[in-house]
N, C-alpha and C. Protein backbone atom coordinates (compact mmCIF):
# COMPACT_ATOMS: atom_id res chain seq x y z
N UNK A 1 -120.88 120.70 104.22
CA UNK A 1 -119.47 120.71 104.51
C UNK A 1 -118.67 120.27 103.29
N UNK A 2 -119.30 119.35 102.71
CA UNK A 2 -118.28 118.24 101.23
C UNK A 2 -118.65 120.19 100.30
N UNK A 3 -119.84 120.94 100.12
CA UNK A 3 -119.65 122.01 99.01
C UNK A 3 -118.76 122.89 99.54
N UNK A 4 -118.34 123.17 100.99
CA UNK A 4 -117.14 123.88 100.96
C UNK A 4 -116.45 124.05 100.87
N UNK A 5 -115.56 122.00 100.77
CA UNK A 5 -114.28 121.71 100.72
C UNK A 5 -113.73 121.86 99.26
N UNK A 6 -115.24 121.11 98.45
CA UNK A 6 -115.07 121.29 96.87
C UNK A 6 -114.50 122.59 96.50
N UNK A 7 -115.84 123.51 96.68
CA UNK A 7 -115.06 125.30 96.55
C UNK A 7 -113.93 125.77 96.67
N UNK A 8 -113.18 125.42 98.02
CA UNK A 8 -112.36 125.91 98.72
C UNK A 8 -110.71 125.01 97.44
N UNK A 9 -111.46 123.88 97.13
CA UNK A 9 -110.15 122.79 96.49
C UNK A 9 -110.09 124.03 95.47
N UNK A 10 -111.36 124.17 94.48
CA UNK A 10 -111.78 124.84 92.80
C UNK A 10 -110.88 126.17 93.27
N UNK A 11 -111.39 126.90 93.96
CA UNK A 11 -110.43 128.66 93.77
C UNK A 11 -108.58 128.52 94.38
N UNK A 12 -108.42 126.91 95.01
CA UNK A 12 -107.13 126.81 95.32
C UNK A 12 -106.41 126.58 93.82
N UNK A 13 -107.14 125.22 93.14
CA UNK A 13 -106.66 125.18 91.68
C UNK A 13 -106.73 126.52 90.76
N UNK A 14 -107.31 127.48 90.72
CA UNK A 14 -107.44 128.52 89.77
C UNK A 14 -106.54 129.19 90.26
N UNK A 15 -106.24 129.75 91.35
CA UNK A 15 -105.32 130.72 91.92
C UNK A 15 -103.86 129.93 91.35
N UNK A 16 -103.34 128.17 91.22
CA UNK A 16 -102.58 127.95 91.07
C UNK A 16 -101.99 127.98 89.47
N UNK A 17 -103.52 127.83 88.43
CA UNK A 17 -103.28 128.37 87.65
C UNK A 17 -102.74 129.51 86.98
N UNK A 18 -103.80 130.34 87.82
CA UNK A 18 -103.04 131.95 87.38
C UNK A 18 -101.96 132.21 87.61
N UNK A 19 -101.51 131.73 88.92
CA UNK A 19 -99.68 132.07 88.83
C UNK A 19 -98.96 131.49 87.78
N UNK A 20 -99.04 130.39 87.97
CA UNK A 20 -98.43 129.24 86.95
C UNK A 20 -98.45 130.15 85.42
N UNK A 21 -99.61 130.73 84.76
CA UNK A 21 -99.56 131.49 83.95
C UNK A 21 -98.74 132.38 83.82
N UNK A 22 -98.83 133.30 84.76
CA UNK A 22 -97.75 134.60 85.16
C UNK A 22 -96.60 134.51 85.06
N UNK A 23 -96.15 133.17 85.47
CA UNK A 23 -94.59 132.79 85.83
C UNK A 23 -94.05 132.71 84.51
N UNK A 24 -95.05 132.26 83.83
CA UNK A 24 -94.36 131.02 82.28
C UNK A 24 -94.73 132.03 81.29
N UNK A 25 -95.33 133.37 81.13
CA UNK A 25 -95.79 134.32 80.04
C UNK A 25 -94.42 135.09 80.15
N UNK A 26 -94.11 135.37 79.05
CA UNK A 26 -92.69 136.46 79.01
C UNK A 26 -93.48 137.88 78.84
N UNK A 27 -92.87 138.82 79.80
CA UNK A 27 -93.25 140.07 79.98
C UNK A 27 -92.86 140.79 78.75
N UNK A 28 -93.57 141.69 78.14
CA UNK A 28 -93.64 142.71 77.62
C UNK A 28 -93.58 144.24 77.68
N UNK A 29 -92.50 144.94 77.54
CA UNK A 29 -92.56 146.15 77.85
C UNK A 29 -93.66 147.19 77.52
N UNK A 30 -94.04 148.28 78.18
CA UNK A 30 -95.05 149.00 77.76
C UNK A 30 -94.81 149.71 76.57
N UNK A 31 -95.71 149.69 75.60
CA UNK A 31 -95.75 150.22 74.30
C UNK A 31 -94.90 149.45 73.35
N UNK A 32 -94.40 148.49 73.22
CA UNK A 32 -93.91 147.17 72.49
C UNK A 32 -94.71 145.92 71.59
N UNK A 33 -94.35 146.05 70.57
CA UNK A 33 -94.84 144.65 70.11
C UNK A 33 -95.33 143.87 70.91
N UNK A 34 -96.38 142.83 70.94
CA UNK A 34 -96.22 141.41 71.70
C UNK A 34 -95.52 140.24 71.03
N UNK A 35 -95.47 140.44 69.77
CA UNK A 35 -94.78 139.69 69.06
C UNK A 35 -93.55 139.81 67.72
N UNK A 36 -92.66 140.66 68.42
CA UNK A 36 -91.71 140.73 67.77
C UNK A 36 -91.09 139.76 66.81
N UNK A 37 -90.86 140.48 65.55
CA UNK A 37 -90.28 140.03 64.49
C UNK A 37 -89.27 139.17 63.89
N UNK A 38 -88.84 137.92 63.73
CA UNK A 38 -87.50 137.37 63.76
C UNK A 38 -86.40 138.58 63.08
N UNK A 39 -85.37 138.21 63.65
CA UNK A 39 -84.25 139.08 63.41
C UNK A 39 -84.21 140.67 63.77
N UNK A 40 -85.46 140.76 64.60
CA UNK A 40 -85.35 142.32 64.95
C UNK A 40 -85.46 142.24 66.50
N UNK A 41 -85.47 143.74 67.30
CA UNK A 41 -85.49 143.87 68.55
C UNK A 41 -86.96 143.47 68.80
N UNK A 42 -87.69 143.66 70.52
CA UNK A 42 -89.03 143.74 70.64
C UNK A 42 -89.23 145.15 70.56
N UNK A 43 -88.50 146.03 70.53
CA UNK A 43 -89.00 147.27 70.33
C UNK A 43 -89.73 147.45 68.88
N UNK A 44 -89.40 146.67 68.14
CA UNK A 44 -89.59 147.09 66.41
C UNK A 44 -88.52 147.48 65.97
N UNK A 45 -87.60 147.94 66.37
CA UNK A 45 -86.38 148.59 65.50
C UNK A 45 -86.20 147.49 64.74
N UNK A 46 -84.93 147.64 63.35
CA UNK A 46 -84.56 146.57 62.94
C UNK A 46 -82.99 146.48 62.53
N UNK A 47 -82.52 146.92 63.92
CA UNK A 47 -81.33 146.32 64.16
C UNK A 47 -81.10 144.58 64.36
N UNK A 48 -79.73 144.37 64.00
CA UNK A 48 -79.77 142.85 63.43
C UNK A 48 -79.19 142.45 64.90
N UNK A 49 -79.83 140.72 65.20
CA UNK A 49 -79.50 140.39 66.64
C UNK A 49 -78.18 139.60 66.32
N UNK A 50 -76.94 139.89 66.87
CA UNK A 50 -75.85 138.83 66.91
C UNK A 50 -76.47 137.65 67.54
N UNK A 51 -75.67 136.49 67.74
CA UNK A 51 -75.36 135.40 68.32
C UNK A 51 -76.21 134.08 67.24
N UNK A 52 -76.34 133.01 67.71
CA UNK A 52 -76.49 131.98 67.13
C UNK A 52 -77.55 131.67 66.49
N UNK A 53 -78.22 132.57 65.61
CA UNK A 53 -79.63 132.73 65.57
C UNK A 53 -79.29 132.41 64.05
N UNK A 54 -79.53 132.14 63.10
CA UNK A 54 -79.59 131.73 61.37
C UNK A 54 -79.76 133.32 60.86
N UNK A 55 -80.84 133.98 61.20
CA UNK A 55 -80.78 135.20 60.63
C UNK A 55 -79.90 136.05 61.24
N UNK A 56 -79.01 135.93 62.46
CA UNK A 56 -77.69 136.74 62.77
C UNK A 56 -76.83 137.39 61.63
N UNK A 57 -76.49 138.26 62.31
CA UNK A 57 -75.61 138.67 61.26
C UNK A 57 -74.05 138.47 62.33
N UNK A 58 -72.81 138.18 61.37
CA UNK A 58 -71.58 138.03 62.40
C UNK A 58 -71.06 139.06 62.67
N UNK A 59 -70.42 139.17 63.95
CA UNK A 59 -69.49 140.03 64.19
C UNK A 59 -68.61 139.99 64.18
N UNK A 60 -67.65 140.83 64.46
CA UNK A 60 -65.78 141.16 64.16
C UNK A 60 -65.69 140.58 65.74
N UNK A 61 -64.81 139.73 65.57
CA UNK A 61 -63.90 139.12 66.97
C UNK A 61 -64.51 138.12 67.78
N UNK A 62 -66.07 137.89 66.89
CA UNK A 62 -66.85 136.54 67.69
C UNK A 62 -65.89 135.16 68.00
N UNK A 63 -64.64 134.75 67.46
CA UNK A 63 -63.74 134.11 67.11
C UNK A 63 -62.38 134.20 68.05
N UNK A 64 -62.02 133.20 68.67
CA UNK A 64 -60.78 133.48 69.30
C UNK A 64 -60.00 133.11 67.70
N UNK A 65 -58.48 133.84 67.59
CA UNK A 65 -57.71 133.75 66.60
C UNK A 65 -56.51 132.58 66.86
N UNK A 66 -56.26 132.25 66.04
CA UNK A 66 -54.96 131.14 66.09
C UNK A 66 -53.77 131.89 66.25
N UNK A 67 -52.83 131.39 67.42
CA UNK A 67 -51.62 132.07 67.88
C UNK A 67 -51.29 131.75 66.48
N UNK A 68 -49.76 132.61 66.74
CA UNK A 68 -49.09 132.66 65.62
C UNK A 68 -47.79 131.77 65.66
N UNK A 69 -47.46 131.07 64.40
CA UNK A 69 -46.83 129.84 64.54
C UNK A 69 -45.36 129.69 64.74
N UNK A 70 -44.86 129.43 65.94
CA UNK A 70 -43.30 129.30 66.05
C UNK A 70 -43.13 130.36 67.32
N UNK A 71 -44.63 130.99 67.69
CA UNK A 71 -44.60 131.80 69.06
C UNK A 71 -45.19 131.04 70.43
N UNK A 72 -44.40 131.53 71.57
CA UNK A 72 -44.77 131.07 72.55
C UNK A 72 -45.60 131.63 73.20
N UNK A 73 -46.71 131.13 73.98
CA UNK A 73 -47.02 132.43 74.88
C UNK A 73 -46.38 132.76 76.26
N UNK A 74 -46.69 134.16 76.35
CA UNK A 74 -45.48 135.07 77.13
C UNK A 74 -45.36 134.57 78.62
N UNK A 75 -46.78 133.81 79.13
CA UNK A 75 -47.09 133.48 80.72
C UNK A 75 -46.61 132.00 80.57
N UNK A 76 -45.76 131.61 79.96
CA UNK A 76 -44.84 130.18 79.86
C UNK A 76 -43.98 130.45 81.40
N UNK A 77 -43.22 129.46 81.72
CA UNK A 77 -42.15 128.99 82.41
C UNK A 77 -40.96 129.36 81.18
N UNK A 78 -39.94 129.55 81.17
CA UNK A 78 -38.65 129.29 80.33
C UNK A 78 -38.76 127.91 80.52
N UNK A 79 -38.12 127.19 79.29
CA UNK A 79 -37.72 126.05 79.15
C UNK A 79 -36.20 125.52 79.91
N UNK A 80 -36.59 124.14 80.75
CA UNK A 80 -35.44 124.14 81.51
C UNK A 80 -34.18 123.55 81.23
N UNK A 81 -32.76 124.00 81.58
CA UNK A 81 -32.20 123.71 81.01
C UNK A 81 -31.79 122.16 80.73
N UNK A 82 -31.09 121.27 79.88
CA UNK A 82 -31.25 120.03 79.04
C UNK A 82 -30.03 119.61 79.90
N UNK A 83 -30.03 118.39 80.93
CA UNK A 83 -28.91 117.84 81.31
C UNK A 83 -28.05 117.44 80.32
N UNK A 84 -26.68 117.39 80.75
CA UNK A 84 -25.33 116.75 79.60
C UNK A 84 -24.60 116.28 80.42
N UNK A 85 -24.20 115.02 79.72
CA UNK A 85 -23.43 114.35 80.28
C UNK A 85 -21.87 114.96 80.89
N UNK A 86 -21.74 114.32 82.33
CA UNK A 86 -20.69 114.97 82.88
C UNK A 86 -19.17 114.52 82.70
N UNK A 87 -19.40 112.91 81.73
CA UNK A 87 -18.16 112.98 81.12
C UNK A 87 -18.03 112.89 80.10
N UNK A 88 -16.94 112.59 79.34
CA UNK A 88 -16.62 112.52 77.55
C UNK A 88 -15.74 111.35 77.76
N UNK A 89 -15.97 110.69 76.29
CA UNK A 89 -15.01 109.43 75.70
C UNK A 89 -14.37 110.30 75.72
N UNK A 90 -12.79 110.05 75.80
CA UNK A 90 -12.63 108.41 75.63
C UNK A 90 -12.51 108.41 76.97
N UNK A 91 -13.15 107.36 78.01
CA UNK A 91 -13.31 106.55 79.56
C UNK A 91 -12.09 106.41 79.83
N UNK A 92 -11.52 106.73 80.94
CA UNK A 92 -10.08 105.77 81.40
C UNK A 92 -9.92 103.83 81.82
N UNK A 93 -8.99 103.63 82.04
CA UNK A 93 -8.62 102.21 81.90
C UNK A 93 -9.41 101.51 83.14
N UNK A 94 -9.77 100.44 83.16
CA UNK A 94 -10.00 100.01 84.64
C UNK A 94 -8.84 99.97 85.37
N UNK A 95 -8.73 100.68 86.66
CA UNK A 95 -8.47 100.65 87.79
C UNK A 95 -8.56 100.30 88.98
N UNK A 96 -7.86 100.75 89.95
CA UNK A 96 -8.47 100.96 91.69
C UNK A 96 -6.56 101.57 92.48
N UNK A 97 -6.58 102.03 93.32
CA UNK A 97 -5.89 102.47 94.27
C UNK A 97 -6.27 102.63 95.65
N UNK A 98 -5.72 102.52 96.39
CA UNK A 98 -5.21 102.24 98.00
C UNK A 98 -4.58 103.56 98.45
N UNK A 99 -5.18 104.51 99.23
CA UNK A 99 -4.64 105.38 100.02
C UNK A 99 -4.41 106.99 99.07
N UNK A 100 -5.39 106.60 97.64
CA UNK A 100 -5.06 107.89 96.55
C UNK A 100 -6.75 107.53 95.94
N UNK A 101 -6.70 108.74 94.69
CA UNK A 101 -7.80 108.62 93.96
C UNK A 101 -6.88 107.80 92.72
N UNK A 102 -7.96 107.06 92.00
CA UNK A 102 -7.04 106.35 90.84
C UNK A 102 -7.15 106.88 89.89
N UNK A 103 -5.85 107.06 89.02
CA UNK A 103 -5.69 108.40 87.94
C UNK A 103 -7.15 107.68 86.87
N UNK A 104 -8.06 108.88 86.34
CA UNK A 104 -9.15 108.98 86.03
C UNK A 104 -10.25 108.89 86.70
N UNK A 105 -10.42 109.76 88.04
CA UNK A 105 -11.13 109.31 88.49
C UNK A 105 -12.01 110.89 88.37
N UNK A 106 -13.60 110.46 88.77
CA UNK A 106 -14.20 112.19 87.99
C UNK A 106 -14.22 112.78 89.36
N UNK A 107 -13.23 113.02 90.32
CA UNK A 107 -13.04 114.15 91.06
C UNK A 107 -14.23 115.56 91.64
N UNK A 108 -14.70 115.52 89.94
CA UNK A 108 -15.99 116.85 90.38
C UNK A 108 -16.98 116.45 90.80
N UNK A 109 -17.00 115.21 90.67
CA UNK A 109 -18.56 114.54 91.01
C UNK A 109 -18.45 113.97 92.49
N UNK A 110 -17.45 112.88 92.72
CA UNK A 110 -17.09 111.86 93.74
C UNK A 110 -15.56 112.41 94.41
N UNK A 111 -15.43 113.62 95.23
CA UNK A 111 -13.89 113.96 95.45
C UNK A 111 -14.51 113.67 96.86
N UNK A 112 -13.11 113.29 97.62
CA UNK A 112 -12.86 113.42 99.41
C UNK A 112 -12.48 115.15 99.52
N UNK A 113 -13.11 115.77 100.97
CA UNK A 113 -12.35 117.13 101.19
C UNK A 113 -11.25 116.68 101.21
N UNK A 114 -10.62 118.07 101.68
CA UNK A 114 -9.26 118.07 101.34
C UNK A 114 -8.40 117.65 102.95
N UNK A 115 -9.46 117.44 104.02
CA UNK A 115 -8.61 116.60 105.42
C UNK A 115 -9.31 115.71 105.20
N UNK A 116 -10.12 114.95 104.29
CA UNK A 116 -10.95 113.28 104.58
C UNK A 116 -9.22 112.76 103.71
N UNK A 117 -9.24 111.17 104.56
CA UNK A 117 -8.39 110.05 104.19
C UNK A 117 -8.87 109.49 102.86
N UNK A 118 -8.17 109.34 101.92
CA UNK A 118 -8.83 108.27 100.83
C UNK A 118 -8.53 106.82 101.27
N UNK A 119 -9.12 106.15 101.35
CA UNK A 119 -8.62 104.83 101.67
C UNK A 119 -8.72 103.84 100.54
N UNK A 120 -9.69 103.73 99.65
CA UNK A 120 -9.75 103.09 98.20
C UNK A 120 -10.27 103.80 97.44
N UNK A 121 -9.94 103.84 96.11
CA UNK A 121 -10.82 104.39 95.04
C UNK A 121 -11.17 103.31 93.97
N UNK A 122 -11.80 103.27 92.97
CA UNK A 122 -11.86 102.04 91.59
C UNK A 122 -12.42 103.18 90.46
N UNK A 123 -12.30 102.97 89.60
CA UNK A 123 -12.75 103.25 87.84
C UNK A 123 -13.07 101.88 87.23
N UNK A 124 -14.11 101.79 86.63
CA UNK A 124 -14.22 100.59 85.56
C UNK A 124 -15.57 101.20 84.88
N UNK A 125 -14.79 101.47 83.23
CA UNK A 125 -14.93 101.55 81.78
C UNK A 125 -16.01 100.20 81.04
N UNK A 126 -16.57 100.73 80.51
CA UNK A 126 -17.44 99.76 79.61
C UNK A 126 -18.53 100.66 79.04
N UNK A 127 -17.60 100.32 77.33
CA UNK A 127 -18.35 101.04 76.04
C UNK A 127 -18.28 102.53 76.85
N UNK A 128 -19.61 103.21 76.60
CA UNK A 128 -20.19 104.29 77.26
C UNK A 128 -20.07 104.59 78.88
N UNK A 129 -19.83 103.81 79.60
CA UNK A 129 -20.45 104.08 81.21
C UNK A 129 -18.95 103.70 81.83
N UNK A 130 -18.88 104.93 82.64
CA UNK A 130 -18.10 104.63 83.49
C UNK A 130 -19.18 104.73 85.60
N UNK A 131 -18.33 103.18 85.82
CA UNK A 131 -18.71 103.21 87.29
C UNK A 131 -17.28 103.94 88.11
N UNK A 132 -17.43 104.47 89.19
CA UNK A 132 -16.34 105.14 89.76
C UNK A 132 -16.66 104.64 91.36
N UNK A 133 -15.77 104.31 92.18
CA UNK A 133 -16.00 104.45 93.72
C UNK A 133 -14.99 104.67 94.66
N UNK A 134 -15.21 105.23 95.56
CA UNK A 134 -14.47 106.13 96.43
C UNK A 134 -14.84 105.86 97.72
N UNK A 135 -14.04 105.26 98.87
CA UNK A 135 -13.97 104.81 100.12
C UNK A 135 -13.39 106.14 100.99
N UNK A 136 -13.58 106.56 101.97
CA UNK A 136 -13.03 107.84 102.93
C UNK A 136 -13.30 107.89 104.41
N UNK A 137 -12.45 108.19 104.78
CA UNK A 137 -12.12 108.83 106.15
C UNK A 137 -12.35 110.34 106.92
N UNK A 138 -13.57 110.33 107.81
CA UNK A 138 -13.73 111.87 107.68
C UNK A 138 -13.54 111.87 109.43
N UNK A 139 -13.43 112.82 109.60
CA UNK A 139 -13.55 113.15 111.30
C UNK A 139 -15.07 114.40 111.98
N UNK A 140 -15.78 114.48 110.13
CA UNK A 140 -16.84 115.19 110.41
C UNK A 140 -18.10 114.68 110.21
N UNK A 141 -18.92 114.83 111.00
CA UNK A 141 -20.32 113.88 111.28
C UNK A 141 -21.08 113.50 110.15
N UNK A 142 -21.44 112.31 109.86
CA UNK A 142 -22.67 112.35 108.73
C UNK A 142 -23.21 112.99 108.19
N UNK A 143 -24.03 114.50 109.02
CA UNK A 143 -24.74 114.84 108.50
C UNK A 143 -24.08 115.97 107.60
N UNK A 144 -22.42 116.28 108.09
CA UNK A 144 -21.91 117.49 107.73
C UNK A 144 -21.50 116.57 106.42
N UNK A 145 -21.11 115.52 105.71
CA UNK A 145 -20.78 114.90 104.60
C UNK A 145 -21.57 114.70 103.80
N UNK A 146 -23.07 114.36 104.16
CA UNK A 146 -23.66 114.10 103.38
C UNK A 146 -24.64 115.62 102.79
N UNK A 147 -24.36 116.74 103.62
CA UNK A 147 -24.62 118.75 103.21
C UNK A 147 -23.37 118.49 102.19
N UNK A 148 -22.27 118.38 102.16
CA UNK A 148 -21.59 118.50 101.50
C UNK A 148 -21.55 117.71 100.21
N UNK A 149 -21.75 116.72 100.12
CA UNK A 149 -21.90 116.16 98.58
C UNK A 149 -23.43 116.58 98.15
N UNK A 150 -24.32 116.88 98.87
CA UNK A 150 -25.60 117.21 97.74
C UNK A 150 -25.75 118.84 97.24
N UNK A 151 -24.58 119.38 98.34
CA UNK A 151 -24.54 120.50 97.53
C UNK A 151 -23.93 121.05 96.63
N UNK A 152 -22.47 119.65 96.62
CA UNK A 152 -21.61 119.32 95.00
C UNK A 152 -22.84 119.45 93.99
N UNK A 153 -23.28 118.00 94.58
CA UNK A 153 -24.25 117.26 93.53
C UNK A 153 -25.44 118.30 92.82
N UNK A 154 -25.91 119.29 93.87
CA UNK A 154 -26.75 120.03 93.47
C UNK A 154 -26.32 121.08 91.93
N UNK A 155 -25.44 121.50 93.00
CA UNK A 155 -23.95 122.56 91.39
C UNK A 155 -24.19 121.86 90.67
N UNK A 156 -23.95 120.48 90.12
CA UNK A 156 -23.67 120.22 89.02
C UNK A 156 -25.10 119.64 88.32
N UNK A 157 -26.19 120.18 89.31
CA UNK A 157 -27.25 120.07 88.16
C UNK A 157 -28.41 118.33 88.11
N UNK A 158 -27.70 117.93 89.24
CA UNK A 158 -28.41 116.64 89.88
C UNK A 158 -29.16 116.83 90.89
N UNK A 159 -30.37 115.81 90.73
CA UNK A 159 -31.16 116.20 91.20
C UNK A 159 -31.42 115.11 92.21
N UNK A 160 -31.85 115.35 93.93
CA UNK A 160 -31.83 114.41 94.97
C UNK A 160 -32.97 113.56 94.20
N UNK A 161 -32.67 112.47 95.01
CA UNK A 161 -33.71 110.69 94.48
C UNK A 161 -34.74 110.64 95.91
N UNK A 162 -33.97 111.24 97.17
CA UNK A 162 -34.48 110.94 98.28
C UNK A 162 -34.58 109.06 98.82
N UNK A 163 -34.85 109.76 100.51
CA UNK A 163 -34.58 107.93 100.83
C UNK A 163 -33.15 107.84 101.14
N UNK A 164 -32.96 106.82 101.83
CA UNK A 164 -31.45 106.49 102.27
C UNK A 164 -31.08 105.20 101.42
N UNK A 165 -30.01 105.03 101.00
CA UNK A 165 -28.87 106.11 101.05
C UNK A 165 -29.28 106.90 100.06
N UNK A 166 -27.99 108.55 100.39
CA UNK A 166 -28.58 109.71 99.94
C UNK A 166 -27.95 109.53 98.91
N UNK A 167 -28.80 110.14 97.51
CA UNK A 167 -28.34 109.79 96.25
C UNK A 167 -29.14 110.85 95.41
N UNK A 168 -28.35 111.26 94.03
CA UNK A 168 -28.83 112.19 93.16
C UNK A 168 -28.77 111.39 92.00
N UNK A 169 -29.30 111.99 90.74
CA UNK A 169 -29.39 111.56 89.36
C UNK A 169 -29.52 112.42 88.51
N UNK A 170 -29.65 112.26 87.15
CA UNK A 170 -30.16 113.20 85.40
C UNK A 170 -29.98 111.89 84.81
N UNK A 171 -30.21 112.22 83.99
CA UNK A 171 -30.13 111.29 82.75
C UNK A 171 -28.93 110.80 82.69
N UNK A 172 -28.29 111.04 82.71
CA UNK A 172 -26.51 110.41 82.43
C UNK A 172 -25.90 110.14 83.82
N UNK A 173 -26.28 110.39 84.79
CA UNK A 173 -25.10 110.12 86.18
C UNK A 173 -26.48 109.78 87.50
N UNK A 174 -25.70 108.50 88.10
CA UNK A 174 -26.45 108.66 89.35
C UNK A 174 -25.18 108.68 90.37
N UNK A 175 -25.42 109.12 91.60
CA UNK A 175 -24.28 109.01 92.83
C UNK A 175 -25.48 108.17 93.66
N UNK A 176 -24.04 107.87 94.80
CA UNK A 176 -24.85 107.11 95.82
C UNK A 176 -24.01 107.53 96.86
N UNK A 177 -24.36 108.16 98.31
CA UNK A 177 -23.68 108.20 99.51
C UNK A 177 -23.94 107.05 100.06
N UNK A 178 -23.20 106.30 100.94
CA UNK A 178 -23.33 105.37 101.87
C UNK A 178 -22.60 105.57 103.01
N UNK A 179 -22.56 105.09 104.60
CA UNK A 179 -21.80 105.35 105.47
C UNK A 179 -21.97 104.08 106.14
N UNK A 180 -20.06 104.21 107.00
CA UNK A 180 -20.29 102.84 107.32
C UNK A 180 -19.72 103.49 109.05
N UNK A 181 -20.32 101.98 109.84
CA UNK A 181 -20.13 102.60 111.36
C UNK A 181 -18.32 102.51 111.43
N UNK A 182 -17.93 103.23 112.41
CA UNK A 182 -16.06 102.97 112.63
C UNK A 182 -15.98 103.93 113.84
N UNK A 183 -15.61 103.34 114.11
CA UNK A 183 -14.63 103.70 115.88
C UNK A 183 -13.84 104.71 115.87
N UNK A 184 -13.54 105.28 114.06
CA UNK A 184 -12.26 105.95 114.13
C UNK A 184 -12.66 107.27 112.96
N UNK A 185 -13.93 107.64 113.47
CA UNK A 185 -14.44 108.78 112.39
C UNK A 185 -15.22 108.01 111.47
N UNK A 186 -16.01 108.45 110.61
CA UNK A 186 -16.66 108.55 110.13
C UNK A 186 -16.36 108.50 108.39
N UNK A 187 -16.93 107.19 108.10
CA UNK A 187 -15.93 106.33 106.84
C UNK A 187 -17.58 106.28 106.40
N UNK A 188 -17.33 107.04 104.84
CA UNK A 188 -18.32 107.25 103.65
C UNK A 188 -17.63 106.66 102.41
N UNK A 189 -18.93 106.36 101.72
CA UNK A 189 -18.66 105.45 100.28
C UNK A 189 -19.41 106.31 99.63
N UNK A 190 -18.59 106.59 97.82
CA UNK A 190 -19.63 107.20 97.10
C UNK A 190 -19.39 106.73 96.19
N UNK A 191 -20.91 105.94 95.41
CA UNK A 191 -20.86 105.43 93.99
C UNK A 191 -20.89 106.57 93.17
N UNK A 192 -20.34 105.74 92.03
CA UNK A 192 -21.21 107.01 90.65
C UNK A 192 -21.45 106.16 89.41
N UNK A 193 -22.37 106.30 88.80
CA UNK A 193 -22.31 105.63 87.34
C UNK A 193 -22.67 106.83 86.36
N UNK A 194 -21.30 106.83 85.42
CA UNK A 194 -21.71 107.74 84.39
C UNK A 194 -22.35 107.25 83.13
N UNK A 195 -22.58 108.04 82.33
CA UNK A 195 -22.51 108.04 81.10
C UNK A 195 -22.10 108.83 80.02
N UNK A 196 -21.68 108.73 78.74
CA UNK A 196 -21.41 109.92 78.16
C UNK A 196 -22.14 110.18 76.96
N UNK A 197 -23.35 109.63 76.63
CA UNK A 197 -24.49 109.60 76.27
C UNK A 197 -25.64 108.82 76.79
C-alpha cells in the first residue's frame, strides 16, 4: 500500500512539473528561430524594434510636445469675470436721515421699492470703506423682500454667503438683510460695507 501511495505522490509531482514547464516556456511559432536576435523580430527579419530597448531605434511622435507658450487650451472654462469695486472716492460725508435716504447713499446696492417707507438711513466714510444702512417699511412678506434684494444683489455680480441673515459679498462689498417682527408690515434692515479698493 506505502509503494502505491509513493508512485501515485512521484507521477503527481512530474505531471506538476511538466505543466509548470509549459506555462513558463515562451511559445515559438512554427518555422521561427528559437532564439531570436537582439534588435530583430523572432521571425529573423531585421526590422528595428521601437520602444525602450538600448538597441531601439526612435520614432517620430514617441514624445508628447510642449504647448505653445502664451496659448490656452481650447477645453478651458473662459476666465471669470474680475469683481470691481461698486464705489469710487471720493466717499460722502458721515451722515444719517429720518424718513429719506441720506444724500450719498449707494441706492444700487441698498434702495427701498418704490411703496416701502424709509424710516432711517446712515453713511459713514473712513479712508477707503464706506458702511451704509437703511431701515424700511414694507407691506410685502419676507420672503417677497428678501427675492428682491438677492436678485439686485445677484445683477450686480454678488455672490449669496448663505445662512440667515441673508447676505451677499466679492471682494469689495458685503450686504446684510435683516428683518425685524412689527405689527405694522414688515420692517427690513440692510447693511452694506463698501470698498473702493
Amino acid at each position: 500500500m506505502r509503494g502505491v501511495i509513493i508512485g501515485v505522490t512521484v507521477i503527481v509531482l512530474i505531471g506538476l512539473g511538466i505543466a509548470a514547464w509549459m506555462l513558463l516556456t515562451p511559445r515559438v511559432p512554427a518555422g521561427a528561430s528559437e532564439s531570436p536576435v537582439p534588435g530583430t523580430r523572432a521571425t529573423g527579419a531585421s526590422t528595428p524594434l521601437a520602444g525602450p530597448s538600448p538597441e531601439a531605434t526612435p520614432v517620430d511622435g514617441s514624445e508628447v510636445p510642449a504647448p505653445e507658450e502664451g496659448t490656452a487650451p481650447s477645453d478651458r472654462l473662459p476666465a471669470l469675470p474680475q469683481p470691481t469695486p461698486l464705489i469710487a472716492a471720493p466717499l460722502p460725508e458721515n451722515a444719517s436721515a429720518t424718513g429719506e435716504l441720506v444724500a450719498g447713499f449707494p441706492s444700487s446696492i441698498a434702495s427701498a421699492a418704490g411703496d416701502d417707507e424709509v424710516l432711517e438711513s446712515s453713511v459713514t466714510s473712513d479712508g477707503r470703506t464706506m458702511q451704509a444702512a437703511l431701515k424700511a417699511r414694507t407691506d410685502a412678506t419676507p420672503a417677497t423682500v428678501t427675492d428682491r434684494f438677492r436678485a439686485a444683489w445677484s445683477a450686480l455680480g454678488l455672490t449669496p454667503t448663505g445662512g440667515e441673515p441673508v447676505s451677499a459679498s466679492d471682494p469689495f462689498t458685503t450686504v446684510t438683510l435683516a428683518f425685524t417682527e412689527s405689527g405694522t408690515g414688515t420692517i427690513y434692515t440692510v447693511y452694506a460695507t463698501l470698498r473702493t479698493e
